[in-house]
Protein backbone atom coordinates (compact mmCIF):
# COMPACT_ATOMS: atom_id res chain seq x y z
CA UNK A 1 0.00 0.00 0.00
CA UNK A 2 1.56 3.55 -0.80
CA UNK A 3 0.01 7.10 0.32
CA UNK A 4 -0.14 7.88 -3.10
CA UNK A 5 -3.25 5.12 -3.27
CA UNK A 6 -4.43 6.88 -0.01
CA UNK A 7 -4.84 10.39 -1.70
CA UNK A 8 -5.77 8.77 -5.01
CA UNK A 9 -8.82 7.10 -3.16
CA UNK A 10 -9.77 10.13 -1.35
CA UNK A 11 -9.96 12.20 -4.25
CA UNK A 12 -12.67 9.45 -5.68
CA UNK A 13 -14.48 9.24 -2.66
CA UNK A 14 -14.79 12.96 -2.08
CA UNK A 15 -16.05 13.70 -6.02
CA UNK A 16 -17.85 10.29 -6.52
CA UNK A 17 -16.35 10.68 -10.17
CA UNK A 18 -12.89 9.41 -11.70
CA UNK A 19 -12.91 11.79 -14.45
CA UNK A 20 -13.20 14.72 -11.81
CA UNK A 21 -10.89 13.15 -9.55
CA UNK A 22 -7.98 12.51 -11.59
CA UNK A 23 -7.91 15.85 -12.69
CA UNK A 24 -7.88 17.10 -9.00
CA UNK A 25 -4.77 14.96 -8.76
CA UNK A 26 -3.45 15.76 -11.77
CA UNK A 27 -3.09 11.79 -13.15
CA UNK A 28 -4.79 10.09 -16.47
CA UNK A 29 -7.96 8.98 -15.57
CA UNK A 30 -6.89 4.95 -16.44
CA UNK A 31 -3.70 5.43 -14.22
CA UNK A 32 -5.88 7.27 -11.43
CA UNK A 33 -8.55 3.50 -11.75
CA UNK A 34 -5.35 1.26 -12.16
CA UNK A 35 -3.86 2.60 -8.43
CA UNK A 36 -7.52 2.51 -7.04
CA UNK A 37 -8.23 -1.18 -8.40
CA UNK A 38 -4.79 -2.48 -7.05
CA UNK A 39 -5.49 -0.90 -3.11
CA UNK A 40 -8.58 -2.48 -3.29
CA UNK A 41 -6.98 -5.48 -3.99
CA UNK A 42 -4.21 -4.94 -1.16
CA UNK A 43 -7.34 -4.92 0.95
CA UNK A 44 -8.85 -7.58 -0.28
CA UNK A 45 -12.43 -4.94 -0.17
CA UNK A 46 -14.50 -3.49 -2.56
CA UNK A 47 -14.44 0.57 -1.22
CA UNK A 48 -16.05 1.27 -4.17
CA UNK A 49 -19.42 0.33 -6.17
CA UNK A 50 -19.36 1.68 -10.22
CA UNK A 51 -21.77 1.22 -12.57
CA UNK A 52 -21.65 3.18 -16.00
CA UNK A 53 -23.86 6.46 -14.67
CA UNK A 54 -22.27 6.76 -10.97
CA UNK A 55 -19.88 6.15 -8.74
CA UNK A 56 -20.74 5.25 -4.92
CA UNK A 57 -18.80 3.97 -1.44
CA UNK A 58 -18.73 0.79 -0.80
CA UNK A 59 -19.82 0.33 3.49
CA UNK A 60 -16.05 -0.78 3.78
CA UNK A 61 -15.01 2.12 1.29
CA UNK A 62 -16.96 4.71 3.91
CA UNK A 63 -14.91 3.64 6.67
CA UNK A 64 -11.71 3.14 5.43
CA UNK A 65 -12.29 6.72 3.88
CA UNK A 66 -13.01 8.16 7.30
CA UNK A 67 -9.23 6.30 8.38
CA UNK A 68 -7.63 7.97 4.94
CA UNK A 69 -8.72 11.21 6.10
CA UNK A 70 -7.11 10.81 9.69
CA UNK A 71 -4.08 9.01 8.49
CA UNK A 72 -2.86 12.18 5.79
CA UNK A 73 -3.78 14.43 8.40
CA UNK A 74 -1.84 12.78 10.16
CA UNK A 75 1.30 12.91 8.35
CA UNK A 76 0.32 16.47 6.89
CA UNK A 77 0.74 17.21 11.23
CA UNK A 78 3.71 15.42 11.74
CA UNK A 79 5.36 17.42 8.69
CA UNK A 80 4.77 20.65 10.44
CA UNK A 81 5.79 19.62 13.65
CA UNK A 82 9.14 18.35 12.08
CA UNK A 83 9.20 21.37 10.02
CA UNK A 84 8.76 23.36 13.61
CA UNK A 85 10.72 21.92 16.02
CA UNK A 86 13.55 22.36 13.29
CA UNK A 87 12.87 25.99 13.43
CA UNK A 88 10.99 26.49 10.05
CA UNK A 89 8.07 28.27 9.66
CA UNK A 90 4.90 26.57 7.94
CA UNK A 91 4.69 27.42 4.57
CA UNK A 92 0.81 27.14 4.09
CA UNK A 93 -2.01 27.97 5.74
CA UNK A 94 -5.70 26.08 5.28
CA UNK A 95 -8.83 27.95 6.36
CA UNK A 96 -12.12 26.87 6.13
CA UNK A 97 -14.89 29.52 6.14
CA UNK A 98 -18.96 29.35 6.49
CA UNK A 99 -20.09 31.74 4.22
CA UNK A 100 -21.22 34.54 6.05
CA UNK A 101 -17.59 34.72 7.54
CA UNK A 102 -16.57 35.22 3.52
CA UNK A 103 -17.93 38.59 3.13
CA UNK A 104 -17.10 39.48 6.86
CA UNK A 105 -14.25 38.92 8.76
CA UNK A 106 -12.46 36.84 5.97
CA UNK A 107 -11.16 39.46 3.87
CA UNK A 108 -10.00 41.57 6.93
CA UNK A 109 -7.71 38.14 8.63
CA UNK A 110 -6.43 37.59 5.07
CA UNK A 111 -4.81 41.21 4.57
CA UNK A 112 -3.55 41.24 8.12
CA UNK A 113 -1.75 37.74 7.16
CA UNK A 114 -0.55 38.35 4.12
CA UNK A 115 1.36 41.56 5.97
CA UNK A 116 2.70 40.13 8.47
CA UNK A 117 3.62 36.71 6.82
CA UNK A 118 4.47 37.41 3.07
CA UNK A 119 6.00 34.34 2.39
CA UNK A 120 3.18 31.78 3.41
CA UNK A 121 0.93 30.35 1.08
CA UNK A 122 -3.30 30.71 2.20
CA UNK A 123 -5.60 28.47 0.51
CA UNK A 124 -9.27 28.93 1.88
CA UNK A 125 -12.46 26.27 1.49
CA UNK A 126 -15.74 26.78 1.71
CA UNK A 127 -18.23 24.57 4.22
CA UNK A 128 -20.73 23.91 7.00
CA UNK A 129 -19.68 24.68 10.94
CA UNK A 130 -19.40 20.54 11.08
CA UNK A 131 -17.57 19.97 8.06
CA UNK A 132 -14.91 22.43 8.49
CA UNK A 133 -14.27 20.72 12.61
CA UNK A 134 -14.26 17.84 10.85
CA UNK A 135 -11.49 19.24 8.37
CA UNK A 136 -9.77 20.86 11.30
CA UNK A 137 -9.52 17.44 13.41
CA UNK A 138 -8.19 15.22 10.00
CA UNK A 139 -5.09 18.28 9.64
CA UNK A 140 -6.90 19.03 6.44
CA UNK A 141 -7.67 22.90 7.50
CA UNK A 142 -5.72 25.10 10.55
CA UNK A 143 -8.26 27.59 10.87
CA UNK A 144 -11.76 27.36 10.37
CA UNK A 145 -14.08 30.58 11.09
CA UNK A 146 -17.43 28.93 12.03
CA UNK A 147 -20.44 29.00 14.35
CA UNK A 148 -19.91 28.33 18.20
CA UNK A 149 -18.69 25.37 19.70
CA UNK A 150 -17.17 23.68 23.27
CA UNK A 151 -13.59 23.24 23.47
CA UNK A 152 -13.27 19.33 23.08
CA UNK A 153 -10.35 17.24 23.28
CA UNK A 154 -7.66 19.65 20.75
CA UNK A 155 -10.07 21.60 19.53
CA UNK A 156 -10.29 25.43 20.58
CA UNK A 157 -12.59 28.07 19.76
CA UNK A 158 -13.40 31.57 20.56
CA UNK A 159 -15.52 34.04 19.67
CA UNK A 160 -15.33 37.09 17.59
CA UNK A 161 -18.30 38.73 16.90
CA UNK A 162 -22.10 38.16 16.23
CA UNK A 163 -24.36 38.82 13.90
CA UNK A 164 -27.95 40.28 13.81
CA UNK A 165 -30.65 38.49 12.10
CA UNK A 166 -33.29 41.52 10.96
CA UNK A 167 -37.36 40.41 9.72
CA UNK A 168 -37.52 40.55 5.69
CA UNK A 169 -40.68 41.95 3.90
CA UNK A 170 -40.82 42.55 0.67
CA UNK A 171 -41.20 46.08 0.13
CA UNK A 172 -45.04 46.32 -0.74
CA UNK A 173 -45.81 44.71 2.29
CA UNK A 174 -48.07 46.27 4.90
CA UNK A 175 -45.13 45.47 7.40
CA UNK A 176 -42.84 47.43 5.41
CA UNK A 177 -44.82 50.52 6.24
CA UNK A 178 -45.72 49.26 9.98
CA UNK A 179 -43.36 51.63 12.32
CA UNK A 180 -43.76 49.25 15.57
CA UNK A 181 -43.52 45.52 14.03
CA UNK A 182 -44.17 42.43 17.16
CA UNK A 183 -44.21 39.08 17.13
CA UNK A 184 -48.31 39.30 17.07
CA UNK A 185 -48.36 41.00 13.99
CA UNK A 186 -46.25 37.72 12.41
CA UNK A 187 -49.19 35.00 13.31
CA UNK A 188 -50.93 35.74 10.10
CA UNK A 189 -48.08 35.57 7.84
CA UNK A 190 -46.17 33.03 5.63
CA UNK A 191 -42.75 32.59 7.27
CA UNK A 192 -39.88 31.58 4.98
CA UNK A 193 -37.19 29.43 7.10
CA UNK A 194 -33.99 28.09 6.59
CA UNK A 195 -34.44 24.31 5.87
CA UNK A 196 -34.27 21.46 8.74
CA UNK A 197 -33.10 19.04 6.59
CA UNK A 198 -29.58 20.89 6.36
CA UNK A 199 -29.33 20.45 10.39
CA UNK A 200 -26.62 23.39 10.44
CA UNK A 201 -26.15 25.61 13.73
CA UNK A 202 -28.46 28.41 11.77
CA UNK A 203 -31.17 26.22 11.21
CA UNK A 204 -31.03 24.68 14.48
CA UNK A 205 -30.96 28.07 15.98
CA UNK A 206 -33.60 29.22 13.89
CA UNK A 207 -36.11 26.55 14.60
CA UNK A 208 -35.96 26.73 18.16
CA UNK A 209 -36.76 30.32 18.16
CA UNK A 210 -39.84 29.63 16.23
CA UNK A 211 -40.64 27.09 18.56
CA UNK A 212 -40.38 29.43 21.47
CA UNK A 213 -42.25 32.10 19.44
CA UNK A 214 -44.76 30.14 18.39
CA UNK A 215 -44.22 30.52 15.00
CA UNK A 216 -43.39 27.05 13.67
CA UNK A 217 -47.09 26.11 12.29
CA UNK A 218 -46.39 29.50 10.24
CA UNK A 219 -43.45 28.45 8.37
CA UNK A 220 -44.77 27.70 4.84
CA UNK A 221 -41.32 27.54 2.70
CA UNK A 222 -37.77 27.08 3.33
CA UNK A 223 -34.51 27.55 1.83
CA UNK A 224 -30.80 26.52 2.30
CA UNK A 225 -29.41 30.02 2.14
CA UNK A 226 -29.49 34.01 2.77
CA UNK A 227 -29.75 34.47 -1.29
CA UNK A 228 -32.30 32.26 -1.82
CA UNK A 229 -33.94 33.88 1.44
CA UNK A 230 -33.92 37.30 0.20
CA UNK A 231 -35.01 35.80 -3.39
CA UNK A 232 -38.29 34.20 -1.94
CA UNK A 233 -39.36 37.55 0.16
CA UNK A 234 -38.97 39.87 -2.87
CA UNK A 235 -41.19 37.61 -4.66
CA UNK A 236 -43.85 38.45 -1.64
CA UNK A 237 -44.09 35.07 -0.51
CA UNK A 238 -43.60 36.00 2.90
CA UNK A 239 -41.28 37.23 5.44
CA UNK A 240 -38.06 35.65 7.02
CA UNK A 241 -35.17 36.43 9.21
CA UNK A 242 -31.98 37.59 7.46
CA UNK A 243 -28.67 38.82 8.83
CA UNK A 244 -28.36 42.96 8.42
CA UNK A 245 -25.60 42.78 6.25
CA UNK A 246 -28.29 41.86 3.32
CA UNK A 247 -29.45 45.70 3.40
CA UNK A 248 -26.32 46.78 0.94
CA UNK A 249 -27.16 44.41 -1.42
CA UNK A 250 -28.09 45.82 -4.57
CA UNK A 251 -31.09 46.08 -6.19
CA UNK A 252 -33.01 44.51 -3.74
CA UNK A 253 -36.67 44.67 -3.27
CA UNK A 254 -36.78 44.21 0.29
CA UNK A 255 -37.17 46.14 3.76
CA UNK A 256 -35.64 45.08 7.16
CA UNK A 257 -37.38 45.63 10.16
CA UNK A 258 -36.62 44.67 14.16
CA UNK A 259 -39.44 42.78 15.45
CA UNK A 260 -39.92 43.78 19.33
CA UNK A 261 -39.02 41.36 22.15
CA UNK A 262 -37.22 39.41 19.37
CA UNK A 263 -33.32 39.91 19.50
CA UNK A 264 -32.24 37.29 16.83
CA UNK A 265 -28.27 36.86 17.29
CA UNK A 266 -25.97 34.08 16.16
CA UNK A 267 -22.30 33.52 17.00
CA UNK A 268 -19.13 33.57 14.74
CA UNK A 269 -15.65 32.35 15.61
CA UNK A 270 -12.49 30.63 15.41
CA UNK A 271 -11.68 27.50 15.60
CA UNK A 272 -8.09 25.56 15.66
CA UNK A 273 -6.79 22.42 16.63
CA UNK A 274 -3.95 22.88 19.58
CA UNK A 275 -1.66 20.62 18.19
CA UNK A 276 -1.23 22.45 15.01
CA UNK A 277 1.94 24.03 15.13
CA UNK A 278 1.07 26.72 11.98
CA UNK A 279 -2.49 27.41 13.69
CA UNK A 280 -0.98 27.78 17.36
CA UNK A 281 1.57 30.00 16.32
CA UNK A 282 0.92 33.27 18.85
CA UNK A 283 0.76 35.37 15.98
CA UNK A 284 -2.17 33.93 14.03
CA UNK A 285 -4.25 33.11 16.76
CA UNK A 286 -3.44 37.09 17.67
CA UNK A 287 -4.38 38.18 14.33
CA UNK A 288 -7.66 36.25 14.46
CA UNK A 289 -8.60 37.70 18.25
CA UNK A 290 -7.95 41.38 16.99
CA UNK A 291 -11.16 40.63 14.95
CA UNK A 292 -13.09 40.31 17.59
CA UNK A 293 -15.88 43.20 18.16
CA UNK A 294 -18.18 44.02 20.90
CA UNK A 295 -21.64 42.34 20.80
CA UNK A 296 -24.21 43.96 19.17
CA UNK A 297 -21.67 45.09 16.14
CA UNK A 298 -22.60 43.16 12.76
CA UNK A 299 -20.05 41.63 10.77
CA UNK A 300 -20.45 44.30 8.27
CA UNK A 301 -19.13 46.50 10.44
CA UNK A 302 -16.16 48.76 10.11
C-alpha cells in the first residue's frame, strides 16, 4: 500500500467521479482507476461500487475513507511539527470559512496575514460549521471561522463577533410601512425558514426560536441560504429572518425591520486544533482575536 493510493482514493471518494478526480490529482484517468483497483486489492475490499452512470462507497469504502482522512492528516501534522521543532516556519495555511464569515471577517484576517507573513501560502475552502471541525480534526484545515462550539479534546474556539438576524418583507408589504412591528403582527403571515433538513447551527438556531415564538405552524417555505432567502421575500411570498448585512445588497426589493421582544443573534468564531503548530503559532491566533468586536456590532461593520 503507498500514500499515493491513499490520496488517489480520497480524491474518488470525495467527487464520486474518476474523471473529476484525476484531474484534482493531476493523473490520467486509467492510471488514477489502475492505483484505485490495485489498493482495493491490497485490501482484499470493494471501497467502491461503479456502474456506468455513478460512482458510490462501498460500506467498507466509507470507513476506510473516514481512516484515509485521519491518516494524511496525520502525516500532513507530523510534517509541520518536524518542520517546527527544526525551526521552520509553515509554509501554508488552510482555512475553512462558512459563508457569512466570507464577506465578513475573511477578507479583513487575510490582509492582516498576508502583511505580516508574506512568504506563506493561504488556501481557503468553503463549508458547513461541522464539516470544516471535521477538516480541522483530520489536519486538512488550521483555521476554520465557524459557528460556536465547546472546546473538546484539541479543539479550541473563541468568539469574535455576532451577527444580527433583521425580519424581511418585501417592500409592498403592509409590514414594510408598519413603524412598531411584534411578534403578534407575524401569526398571520407566511414565514420563509432556513431548511431542517440541512441540520446546520443556523437552522437549528432558527427553529428553536420559532418554537419558542410560536411561530413554527407558520413556516410555509424554506430555503438553504441568505440568497435564496432574500429571493423568496422579494417575490412576496412571505417574510423571514436575514442577517443585516443583506441591506447593501443591490437592487433589492426588500425592507428590514426589528421585530420587538425578538433579539435574533448568532455567533461567529475561530476555531483551531492545539496541536497544530502553523495554527498555534501566537501570531495567528493574535491576528484572528484582533477581529473580535463588541456584541451587538454586525459583521459588516467597520
Amino acid at each position: 500500500m503507498e500514500l499515493r493510493q491513499l490520496s488517489y482514493f480520497v480524491a474518488v471518494a470525495e467527487e464520486l467521479h474518476f474523471g473529476r478526480a484525476a484531474a484534482r490529482m493531476c493523473i490520467a484517468q486509467p492510471a488514477l482507476s489502475t492505483q484505485v483497483q490495485a489498493l482495493e486489492k491490497h485490501l482484499g475490499v470493494q471501497l467502491l461500487h461503479r456502474t456506468t452512470r455513478k460512482v458510490e462507497l462501498t460500506r467498507a469504502g466509507e470507513v476506510f475513507y473516514d481512516r484515509c482522512i485521519r491518516i494524511l492528516g496525520d502525516i500532513s501534522l507530523s510534517t509541520e511539527l518536524a518542520r517546527s521543532a527544526d525551526g521552520k516556519g509553515s509554509r501554508e495555511i488552510r482555512i475553512g470559512t462558512i459563508y457569512p464569515a466570507t464577506i465578513g471577517v475573511l477578507p479583513s484576517f487575510l490582509s492582516r496575514i498576508a502583511r505580516k507573513c508574506p512568504g506563506i501560502r493561504i488556501h481557503t475552502a468553503s463549508g458547513s460549521t461541522g464539516g470544516i471541525i471535521r477538516s480541522i480534526e483530520a489536519g486538512q484545515l488550521n483555521l476554520g471561522f465557524i459557528r460556536p462550539v465547546e472546546n473538546i479534546g484539541s479543539l479550541r474556539f473563541f468568539s469574535i463577533s455576532h451577527e444580527r438576524y433583521l425580519l424581511a418583507v418585501q417592500k409592498d408589504s403592509p409590514l414594510a410601512a408598519m413603524e412598531d412591528v411584534g411578534i403578534e403582527d407575524l401569526r398571520d403571515q407566511k414565514i420563509i425558514s432556513f431548511s431542517r433538513s440541512n441540520l446546520s447551527y443556523t437552522e437549528r438556531y432558527f427553529a428553536e426560536k420559532f418554537e419558542e415564538h410560536d411561530l413554527t405552524g407558520r413556516v410555509a417555505y424554506s430555503c438553504d441560504d441568505t440568497f435564496s432567502m432574500v429571493s423568496l421575500v422579494s417575490a412576496g411570498l412571505g417574510v423571514g429572518f436575514v442577517p443585516e448585512w443583506t441591506r447593501d445588497l443591490p437592487n433589492r426589493s426588500i425592507e428590514l425591520k426589528k421585530v420587538r421582544g425578538v433579539d435574533l443573534k448568532i455567533g461567529l468564531g475561530v476555531a483551531w486544533n492545539k496541536e497544530d503548530p502553523t495554527a498555534g503559532r501566537d501570531d495567528i491566533i493574535d491576528i484572528a482575536r484582533s477581529l473580535a468586536r463588541p456584541a451587538g456590532r454586525g459583521l459588516r461593520a467597520a
